[in-house]
N, C-alpha and C. Protein backbone atom coordinates (compact mmCIF):
# COMPACT_ATOMS: atom_id res chain seq x y z
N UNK A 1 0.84 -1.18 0.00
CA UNK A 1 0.00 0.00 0.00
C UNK A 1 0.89 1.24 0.00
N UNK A 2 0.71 2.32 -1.04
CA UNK A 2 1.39 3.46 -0.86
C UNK A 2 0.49 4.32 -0.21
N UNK A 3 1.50 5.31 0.61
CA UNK A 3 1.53 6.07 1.35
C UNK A 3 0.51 7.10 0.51
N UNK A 4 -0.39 7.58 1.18
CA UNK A 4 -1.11 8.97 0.39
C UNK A 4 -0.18 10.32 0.43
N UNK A 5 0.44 10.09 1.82
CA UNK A 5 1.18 11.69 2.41
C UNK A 5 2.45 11.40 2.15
N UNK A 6 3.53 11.69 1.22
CA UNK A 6 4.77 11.10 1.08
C UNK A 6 5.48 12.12 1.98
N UNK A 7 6.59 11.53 2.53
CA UNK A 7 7.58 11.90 3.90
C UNK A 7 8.30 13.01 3.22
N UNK A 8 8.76 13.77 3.98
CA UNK A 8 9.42 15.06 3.46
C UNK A 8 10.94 14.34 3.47
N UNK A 9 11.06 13.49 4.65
CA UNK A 9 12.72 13.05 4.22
C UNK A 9 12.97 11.78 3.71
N UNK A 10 12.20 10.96 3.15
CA UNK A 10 12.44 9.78 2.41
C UNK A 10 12.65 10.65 1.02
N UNK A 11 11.86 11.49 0.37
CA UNK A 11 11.50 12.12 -1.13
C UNK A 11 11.79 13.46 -1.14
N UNK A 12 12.41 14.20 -0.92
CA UNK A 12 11.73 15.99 -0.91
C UNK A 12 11.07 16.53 -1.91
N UNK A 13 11.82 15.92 -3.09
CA UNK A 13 11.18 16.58 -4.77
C UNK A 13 9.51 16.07 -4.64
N UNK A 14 9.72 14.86 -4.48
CA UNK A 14 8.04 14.21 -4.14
C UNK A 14 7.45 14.53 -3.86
N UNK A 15 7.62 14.94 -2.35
CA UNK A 15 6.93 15.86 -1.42
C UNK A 15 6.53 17.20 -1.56
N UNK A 16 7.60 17.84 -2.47
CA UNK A 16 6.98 18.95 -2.49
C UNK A 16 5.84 18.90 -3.80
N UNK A 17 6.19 17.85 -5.23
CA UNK A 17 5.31 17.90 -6.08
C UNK A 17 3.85 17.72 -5.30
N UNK A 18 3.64 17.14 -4.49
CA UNK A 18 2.38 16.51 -3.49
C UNK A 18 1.86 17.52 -2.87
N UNK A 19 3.16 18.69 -1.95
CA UNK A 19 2.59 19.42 -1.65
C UNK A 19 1.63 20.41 -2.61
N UNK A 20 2.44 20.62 -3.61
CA UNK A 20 2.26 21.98 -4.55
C UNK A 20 0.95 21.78 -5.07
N UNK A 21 0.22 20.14 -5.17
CA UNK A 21 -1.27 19.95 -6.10
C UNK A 21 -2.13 19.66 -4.73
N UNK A 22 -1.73 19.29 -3.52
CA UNK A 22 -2.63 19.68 -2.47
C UNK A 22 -2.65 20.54 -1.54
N UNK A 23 -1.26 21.20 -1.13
CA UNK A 23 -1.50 22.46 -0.14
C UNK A 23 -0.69 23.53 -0.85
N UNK A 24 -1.38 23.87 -2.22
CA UNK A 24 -0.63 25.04 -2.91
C UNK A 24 -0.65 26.25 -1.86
N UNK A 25 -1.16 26.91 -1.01
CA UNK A 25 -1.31 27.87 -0.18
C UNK A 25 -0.29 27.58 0.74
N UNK A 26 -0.09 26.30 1.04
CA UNK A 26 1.29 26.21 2.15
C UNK A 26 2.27 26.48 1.10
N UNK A 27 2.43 25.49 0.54
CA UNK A 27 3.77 25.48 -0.45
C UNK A 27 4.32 26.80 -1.03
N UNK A 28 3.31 27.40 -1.18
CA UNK A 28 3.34 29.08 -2.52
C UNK A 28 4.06 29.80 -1.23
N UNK A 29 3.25 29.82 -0.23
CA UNK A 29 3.65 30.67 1.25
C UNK A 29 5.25 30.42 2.27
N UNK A 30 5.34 29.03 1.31
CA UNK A 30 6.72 28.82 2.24
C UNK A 30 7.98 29.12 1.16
N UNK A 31 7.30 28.99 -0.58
CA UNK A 31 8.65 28.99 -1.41
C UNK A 31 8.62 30.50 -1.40
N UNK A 32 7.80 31.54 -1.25
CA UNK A 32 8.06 33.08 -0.99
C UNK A 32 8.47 32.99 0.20
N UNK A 33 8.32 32.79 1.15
CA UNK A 33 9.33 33.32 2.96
C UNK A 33 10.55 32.55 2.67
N UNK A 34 11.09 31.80 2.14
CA UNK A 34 12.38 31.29 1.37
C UNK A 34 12.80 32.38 0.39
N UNK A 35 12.55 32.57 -0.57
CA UNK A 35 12.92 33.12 -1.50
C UNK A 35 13.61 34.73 -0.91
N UNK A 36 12.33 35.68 -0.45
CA UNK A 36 12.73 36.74 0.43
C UNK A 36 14.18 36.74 1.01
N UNK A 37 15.11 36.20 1.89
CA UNK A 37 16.31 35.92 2.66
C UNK A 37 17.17 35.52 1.53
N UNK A 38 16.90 34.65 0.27
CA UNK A 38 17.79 33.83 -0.46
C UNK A 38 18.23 35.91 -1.50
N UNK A 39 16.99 35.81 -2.05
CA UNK A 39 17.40 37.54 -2.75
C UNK A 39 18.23 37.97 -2.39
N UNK A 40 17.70 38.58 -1.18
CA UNK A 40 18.39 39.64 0.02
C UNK A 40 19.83 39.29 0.30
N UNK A 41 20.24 37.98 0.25
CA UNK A 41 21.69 37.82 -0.06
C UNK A 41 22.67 37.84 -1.00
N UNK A 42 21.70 37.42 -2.42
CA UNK A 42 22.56 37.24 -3.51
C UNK A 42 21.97 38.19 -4.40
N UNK A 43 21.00 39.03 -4.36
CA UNK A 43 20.77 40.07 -5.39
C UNK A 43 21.67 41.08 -5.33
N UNK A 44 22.22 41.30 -4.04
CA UNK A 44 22.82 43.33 -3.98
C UNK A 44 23.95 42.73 -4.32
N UNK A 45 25.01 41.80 -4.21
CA UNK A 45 26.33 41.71 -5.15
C UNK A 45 25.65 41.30 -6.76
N UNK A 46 25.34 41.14 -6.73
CA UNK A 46 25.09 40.81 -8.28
C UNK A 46 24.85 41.91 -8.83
N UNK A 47 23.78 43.16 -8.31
CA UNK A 47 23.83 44.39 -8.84
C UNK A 47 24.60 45.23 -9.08
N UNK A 48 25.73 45.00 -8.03
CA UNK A 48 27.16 45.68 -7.36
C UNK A 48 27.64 45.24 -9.02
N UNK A 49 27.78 43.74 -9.37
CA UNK A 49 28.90 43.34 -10.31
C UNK A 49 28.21 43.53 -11.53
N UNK A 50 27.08 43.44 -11.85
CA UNK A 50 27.06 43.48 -13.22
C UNK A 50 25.83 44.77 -13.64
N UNK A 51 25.36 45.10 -12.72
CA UNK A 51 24.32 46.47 -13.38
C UNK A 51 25.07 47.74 -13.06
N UNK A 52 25.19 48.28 -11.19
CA UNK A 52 25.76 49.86 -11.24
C UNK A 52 26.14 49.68 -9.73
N UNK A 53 26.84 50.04 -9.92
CA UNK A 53 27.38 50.25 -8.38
C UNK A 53 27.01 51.13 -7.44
N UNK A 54 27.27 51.33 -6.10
CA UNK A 54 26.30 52.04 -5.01
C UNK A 54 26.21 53.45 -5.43
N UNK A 55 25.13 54.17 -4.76
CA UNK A 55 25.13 55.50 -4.68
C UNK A 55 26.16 56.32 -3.98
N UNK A 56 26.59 57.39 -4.49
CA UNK A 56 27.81 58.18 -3.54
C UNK A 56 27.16 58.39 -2.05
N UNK A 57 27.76 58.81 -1.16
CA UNK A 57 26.57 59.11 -0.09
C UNK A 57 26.12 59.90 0.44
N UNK A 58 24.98 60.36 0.38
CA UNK A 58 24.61 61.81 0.59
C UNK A 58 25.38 62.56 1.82
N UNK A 59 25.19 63.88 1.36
CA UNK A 59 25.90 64.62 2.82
C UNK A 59 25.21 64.87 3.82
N UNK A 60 26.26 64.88 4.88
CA UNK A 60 25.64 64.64 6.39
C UNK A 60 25.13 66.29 7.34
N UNK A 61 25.94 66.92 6.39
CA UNK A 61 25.62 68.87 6.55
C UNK A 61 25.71 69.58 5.79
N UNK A 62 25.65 70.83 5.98
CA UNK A 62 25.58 71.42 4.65
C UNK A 62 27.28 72.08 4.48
N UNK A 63 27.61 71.90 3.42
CA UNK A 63 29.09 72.80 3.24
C UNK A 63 29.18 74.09 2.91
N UNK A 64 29.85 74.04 4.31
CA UNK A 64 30.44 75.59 4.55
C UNK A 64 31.47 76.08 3.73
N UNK A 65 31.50 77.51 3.27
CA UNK A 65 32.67 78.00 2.01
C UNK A 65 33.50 78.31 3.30
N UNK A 66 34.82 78.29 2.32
CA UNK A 66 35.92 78.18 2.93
C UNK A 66 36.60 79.79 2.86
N UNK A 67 36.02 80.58 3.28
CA UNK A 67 36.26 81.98 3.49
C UNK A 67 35.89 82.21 4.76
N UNK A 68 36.41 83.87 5.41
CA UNK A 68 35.78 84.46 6.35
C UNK A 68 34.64 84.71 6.67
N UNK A 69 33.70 84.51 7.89
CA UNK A 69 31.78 84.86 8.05
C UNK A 69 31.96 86.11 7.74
N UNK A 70 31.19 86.67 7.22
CA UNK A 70 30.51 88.45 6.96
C UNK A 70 29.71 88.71 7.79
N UNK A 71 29.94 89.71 8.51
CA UNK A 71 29.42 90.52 9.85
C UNK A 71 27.58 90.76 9.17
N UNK A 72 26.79 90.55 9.82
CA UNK A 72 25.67 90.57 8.58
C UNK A 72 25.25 92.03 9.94
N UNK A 73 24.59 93.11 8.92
CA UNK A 73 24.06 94.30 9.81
C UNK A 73 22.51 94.68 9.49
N UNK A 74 21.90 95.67 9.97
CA UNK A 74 20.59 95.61 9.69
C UNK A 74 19.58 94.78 10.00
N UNK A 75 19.79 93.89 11.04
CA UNK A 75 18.70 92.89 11.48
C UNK A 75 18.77 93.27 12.83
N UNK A 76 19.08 94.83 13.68
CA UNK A 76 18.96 94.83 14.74
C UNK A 76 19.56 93.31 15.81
N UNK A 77 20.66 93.52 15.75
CA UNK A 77 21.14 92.30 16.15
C UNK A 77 22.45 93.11 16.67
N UNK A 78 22.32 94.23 17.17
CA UNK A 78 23.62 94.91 18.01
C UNK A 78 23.43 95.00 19.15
């Protein structure tokens, strides 16, 4: 007599074909929360190497010119 529910560790390919035509909602839900972490590791070097490399990085203040401050007058500020 075969098994209706095939074992996840006797078969995996099996198992998951089994899963995928009876608990497509598990299966769909577990190969996306997999997939998510697997990206997230191997997409950003791959972008790095073959599309564009990082953004410069924005500045952290604003740049100041490299001259003397000017006494500013007329704003009642004596």
């Amino acid at each position: 007599m075969i098994n209706a529910n095939p074992g996840f560790w006797n078969g995996p390919i099996r198992y998951f074909r089994w899963s995928a035509h009876n608990r497509p909602h598990l299966f769909f839900a577990f190969a996306i929360g997999i997939a998510g972490p697997v990206a997230a590791l191997t997409l950003a070097p791959l972008r790095r190497k073959f599309l564009y490399p990082d953004h410069s990085p924005l500045p952290q203040s604003y740049p100041l010119p490299q001259r003397a401050r000017e006494q500013l007058t007329g704003f009642d500020d004596e």
